[in-house]
PDB file of N, CA and C in Angstrom:
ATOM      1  N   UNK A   1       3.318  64.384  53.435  1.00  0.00           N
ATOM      2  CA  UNK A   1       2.603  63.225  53.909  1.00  0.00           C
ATOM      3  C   UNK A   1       1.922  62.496  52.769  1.00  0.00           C
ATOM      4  N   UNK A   2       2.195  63.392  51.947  1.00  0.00           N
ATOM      5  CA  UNK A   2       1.084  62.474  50.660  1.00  0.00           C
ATOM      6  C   UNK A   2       1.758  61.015  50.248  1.00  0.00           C
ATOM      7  N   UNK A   3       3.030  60.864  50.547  1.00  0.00           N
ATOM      8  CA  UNK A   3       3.643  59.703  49.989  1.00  0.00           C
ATOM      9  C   UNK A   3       3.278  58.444  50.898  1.00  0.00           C
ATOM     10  N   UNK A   4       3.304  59.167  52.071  1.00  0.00           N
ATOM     11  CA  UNK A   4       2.684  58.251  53.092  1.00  0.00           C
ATOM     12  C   UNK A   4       0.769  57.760  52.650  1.00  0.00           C
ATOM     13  N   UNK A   5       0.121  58.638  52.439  1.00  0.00           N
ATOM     14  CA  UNK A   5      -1.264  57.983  52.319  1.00  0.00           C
ATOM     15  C   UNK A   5      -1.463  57.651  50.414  1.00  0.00           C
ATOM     16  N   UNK A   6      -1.218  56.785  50.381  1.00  0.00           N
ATOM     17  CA  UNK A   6      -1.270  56.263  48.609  1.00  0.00           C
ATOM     18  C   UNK A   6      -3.201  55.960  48.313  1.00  0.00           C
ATOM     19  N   UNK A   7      -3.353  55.471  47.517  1.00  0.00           N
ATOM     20  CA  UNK A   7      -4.413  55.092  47.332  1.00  0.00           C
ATOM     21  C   UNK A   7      -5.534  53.449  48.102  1.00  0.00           C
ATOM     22  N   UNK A   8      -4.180  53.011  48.628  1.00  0.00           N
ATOM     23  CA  UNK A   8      -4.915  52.621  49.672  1.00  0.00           C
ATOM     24  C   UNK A   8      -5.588  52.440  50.922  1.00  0.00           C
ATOM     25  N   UNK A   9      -4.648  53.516  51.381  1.00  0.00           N
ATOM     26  CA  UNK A   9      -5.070  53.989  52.914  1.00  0.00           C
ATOM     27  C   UNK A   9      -6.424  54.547  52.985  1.00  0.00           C
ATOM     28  N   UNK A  10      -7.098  54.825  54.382  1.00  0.00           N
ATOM     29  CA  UNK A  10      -8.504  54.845  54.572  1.00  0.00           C
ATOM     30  C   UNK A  10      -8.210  56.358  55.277  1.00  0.00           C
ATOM     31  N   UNK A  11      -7.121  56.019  56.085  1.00  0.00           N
ATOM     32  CA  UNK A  11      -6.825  57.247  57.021  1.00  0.00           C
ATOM     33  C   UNK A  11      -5.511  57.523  57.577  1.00  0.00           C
ATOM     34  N   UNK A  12      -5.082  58.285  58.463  1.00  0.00           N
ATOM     35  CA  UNK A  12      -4.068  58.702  59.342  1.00  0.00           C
ATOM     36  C   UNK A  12      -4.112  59.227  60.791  1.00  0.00           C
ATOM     37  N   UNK A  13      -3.827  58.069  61.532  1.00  0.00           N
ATOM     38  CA  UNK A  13      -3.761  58.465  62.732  1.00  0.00           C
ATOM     39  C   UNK A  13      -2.871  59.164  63.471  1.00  0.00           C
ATOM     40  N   UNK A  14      -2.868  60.083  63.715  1.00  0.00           N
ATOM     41  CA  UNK A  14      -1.364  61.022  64.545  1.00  0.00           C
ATOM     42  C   UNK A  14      -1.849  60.872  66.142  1.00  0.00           C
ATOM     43  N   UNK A  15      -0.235  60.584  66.785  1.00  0.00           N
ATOM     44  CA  UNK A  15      -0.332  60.578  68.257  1.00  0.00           C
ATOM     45  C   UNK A  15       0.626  61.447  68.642  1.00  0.00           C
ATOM     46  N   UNK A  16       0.067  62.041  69.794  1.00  0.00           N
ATOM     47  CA  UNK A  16       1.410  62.845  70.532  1.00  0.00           C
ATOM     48  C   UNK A  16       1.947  62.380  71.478  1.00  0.00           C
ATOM     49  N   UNK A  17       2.830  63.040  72.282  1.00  0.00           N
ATOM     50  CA  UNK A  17       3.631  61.981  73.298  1.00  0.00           C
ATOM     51  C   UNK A  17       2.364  62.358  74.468  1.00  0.00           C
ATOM     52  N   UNK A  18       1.721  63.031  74.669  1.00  0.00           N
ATOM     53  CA  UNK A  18       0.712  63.162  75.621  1.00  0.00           C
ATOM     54  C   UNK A  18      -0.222  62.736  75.445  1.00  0.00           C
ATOM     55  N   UNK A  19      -0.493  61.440  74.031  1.00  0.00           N
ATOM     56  CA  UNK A  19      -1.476  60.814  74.484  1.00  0.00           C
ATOM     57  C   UNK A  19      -2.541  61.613  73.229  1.00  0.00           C
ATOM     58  N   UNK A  20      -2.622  62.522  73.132  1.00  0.00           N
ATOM     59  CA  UNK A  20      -3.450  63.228  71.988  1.00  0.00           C
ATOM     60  C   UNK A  20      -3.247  62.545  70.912  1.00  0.00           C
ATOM     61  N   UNK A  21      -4.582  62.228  69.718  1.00  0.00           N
ATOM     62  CA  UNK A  21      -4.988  61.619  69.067  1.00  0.00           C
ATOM     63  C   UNK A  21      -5.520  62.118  67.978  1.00  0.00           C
ATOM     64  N   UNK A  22      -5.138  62.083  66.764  1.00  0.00           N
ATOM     65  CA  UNK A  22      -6.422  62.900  65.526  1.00  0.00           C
ATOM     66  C   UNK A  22      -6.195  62.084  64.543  1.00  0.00           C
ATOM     67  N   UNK A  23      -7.635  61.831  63.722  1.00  0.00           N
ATOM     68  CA  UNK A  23      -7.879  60.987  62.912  1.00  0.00           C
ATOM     69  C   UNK A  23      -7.969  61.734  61.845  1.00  0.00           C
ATOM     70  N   UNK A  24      -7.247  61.747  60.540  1.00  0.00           N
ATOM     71  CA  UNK A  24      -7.160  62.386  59.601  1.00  0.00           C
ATOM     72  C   UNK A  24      -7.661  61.336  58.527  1.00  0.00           C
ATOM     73  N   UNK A  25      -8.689  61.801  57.500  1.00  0.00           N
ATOM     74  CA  UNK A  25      -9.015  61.182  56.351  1.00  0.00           C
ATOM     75  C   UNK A  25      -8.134  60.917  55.540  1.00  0.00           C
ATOM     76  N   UNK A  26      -7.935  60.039  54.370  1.00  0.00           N
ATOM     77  CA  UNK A  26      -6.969  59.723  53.796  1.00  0.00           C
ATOM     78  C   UNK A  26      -6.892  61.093  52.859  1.00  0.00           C
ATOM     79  N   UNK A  27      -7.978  61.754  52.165  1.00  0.00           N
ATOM     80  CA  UNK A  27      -8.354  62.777  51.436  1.00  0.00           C
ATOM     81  C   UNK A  27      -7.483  64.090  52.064  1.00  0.00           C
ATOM     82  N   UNK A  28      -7.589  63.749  53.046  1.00  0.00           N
ATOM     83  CA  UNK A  28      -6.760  65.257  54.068  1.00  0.00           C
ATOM     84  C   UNK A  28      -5.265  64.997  54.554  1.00  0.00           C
ATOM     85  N   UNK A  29      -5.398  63.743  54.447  1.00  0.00           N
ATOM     86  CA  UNK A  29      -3.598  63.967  54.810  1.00  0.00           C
ATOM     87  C   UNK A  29      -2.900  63.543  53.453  1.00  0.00           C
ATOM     88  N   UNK A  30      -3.476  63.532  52.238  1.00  0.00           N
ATOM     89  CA  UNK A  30      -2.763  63.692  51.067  1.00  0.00           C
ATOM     90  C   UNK A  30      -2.793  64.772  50.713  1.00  0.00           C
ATOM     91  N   UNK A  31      -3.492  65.907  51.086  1.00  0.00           N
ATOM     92  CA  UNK A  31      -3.298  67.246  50.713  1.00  0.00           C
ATOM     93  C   UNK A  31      -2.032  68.102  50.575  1.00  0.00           C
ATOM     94  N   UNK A  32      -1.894  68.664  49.594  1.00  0.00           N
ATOM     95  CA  UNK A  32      -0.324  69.444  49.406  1.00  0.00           C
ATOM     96  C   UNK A  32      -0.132  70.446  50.469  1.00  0.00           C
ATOM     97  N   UNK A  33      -0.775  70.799  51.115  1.00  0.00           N
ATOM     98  CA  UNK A  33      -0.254  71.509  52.446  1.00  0.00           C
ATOM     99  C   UNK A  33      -0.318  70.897  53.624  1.00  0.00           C
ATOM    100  N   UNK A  34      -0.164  70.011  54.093  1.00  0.00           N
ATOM    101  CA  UNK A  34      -0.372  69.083  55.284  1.00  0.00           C
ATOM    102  C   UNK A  34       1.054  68.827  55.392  1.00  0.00           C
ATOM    103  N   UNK A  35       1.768  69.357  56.552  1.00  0.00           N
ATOM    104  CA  UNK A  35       3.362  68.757  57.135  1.00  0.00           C
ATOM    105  C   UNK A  35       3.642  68.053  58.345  1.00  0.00           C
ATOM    106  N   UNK A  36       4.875  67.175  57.849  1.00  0.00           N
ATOM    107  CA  UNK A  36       5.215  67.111  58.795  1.00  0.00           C
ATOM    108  C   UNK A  36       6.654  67.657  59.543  1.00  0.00           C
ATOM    109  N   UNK A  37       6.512  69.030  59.953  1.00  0.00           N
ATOM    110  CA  UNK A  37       7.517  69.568  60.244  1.00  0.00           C
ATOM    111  C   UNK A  37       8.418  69.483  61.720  1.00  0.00           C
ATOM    112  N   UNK A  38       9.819  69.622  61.655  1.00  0.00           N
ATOM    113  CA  UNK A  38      10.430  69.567  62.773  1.00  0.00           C
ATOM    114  C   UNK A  38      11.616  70.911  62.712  1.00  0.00           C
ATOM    115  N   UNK A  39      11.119  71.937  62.051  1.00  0.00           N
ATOM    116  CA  UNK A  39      11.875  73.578  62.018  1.00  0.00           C
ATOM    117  C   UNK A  39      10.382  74.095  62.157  1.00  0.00           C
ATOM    118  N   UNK A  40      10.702  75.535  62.235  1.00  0.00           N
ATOM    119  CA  UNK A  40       9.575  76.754  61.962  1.00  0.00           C
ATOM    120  C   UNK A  40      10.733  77.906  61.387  1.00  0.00           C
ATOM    121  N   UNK A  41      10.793  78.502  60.201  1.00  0.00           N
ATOM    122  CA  UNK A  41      11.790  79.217  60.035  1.00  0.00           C
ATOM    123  C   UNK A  41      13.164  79.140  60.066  1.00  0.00           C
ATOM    124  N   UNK A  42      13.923  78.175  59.504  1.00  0.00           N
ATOM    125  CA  UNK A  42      15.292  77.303  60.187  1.00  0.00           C
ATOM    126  C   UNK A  42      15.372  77.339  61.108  1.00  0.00           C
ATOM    127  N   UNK A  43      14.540  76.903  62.431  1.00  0.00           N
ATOM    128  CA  UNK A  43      15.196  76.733  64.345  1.00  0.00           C
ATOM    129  C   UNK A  43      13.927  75.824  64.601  1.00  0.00           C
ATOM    130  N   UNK A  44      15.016  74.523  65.210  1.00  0.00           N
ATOM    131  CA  UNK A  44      13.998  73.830  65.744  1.00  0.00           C
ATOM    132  C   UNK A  44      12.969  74.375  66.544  1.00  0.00           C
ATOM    133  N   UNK A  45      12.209  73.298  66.466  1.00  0.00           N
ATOM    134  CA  UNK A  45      10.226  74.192  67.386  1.00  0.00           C
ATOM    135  C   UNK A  45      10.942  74.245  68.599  1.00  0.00           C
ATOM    136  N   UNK A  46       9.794  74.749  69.644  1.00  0.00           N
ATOM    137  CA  UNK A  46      10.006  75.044  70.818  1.00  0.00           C
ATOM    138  C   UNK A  46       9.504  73.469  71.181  1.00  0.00           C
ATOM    139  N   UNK A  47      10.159  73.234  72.505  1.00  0.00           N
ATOM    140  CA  UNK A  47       9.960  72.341  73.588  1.00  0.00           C
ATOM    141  C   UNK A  47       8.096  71.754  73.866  1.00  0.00           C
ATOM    142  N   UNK A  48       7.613  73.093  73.661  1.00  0.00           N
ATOM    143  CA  UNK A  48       5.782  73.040  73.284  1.00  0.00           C
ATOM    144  C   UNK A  48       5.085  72.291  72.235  1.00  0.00           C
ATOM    145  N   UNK A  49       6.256  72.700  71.136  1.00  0.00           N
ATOM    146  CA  UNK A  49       5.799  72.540  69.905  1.00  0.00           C
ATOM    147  C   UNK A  49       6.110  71.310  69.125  1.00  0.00           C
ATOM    148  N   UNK A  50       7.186  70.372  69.752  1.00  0.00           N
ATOM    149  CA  UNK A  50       7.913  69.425  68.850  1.00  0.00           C
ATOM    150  C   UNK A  50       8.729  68.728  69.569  1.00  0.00           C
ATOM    151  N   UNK A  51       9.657  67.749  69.158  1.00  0.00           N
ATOM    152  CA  UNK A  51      10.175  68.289  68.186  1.00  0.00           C
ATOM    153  C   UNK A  51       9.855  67.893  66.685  1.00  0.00           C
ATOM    154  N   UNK A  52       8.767  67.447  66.625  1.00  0.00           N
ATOM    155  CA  UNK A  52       7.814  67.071  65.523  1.00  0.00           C
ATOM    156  C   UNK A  52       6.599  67.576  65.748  1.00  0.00           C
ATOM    157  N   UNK A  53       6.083  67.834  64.734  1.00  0.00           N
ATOM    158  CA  UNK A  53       4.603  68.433  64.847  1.00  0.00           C
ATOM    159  C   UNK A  53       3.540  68.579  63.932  1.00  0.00           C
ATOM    160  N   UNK A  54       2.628  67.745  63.668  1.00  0.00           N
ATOM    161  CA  UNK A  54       2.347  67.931  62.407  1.00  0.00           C
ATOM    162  C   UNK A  54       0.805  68.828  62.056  1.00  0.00           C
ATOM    163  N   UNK A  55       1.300  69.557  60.906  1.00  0.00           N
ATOM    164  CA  UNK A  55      -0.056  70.645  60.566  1.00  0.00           C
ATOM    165  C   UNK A  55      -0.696  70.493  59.768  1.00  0.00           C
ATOM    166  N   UNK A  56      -1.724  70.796  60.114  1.00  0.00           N
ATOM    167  CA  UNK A  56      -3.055  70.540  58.936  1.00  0.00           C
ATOM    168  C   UNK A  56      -3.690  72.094  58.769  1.00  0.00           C
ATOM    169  N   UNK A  57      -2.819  72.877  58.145  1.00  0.00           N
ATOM    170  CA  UNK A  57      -3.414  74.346  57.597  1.00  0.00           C
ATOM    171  C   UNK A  57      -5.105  74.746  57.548  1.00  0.00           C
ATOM    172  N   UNK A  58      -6.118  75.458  58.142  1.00  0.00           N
ATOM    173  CA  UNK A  58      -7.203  75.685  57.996  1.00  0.00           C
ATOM    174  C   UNK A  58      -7.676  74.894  58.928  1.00  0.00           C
ATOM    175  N   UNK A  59      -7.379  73.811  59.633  1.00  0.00           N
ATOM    176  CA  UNK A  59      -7.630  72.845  60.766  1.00  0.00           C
ATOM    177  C   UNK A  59      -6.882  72.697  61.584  1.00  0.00           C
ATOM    178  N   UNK A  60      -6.845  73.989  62.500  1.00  0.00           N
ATOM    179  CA  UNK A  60      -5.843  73.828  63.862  1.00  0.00           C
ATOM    180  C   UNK A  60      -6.384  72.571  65.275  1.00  0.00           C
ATOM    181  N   UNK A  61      -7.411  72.188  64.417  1.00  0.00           N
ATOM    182  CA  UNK A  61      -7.928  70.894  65.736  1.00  0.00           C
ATOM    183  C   UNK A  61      -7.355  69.639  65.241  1.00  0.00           C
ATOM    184  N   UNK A  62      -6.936  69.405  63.955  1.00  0.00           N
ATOM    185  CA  UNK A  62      -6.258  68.343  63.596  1.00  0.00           C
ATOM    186  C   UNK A  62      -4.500  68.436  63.432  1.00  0.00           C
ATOM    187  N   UNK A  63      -3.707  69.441  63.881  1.00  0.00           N
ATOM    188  CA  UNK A  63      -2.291  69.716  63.903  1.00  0.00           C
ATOM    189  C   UNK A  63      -2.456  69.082  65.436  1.00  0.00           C
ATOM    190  N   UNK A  64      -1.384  67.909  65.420  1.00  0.00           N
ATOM    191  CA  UNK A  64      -0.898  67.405  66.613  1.00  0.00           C
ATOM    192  C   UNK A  64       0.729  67.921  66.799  1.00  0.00           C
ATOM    193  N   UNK A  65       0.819  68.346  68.336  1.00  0.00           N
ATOM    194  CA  UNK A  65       1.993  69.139  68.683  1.00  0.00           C
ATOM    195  C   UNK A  65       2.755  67.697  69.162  1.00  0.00           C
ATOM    196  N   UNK A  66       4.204  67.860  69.223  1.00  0.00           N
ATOM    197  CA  UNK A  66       4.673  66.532  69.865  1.00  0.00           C
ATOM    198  C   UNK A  66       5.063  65.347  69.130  1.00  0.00           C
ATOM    199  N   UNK A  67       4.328  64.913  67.830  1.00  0.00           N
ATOM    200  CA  UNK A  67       4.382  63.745  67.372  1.00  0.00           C
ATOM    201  C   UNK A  67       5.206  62.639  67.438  1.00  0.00           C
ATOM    202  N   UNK A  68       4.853  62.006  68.192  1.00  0.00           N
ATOM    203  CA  UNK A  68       5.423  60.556  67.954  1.00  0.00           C
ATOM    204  C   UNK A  68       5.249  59.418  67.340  1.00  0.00           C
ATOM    205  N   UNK A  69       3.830  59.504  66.804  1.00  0.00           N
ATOM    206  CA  UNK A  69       3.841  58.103  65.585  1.00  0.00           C
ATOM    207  C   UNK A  69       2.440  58.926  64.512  1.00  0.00           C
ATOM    208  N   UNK A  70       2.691  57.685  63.468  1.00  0.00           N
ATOM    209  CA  UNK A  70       1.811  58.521  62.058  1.00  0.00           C
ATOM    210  C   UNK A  70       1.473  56.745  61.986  1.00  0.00           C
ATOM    211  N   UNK A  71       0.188  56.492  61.885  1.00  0.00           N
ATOM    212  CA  UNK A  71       0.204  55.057  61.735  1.00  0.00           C
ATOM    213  C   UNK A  71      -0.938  55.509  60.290  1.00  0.00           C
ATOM    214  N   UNK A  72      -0.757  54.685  59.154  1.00  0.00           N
ATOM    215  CA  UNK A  72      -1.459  54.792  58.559  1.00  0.00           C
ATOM    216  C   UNK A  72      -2.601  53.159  58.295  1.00  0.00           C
ATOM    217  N   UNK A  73      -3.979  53.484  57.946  1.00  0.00           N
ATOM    218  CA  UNK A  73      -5.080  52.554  57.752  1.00  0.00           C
ATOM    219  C   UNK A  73      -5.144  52.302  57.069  1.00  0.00           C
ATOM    220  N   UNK A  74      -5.352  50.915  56.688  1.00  0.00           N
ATOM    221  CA  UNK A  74      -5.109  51.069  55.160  1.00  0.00           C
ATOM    222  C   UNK A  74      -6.536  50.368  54.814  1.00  0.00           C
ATOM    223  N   UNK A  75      -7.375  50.164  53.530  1.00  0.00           N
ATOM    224  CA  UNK A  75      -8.785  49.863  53.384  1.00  0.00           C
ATOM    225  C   UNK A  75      -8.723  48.287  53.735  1.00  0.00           C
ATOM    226  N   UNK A  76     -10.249  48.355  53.957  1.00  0.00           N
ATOM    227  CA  UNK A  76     -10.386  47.037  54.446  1.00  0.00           C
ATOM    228  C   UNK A  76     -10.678  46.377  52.498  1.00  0.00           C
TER     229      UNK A  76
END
């Protein structure tokens, strides 16, 4: 995701298809462990899990299951 938040973005909004919402700092979704994955171990996620999903390691309240859009903010 880091390519996605450059130095101008403010933030990252992730949505799931249910509507779930998390606002990620620009600082946190440039982090080298932040994915956006659609495997777990070569096999797509489960039906629960994806088929996108994105994780924020150490912050299981900011990993949105589901993902359907990544909108990024960019500074005012």
């Amino acid at each position: 995701m880091r390519d996605l938040v450059g130095g101008s973005a403010s933030g990252v909004v992730a949505r799931g298809s249910d509507g779930y919402t998390q606002t990620l700092a620009a600082a946190t979704g440039a982090r080298d462990d932040v994915i956006v994955a659609c495997q777990c171990e070569g096999k797509s996620l489960s039906a629960k899990e994806g088929p996108v999903r994105l994780i924020v390691p150490g912050s299981p309240g900011l990993s949105v299951r589901n993902l359907v859009r990544l909108e990024v903010a960019a500074r005012p």
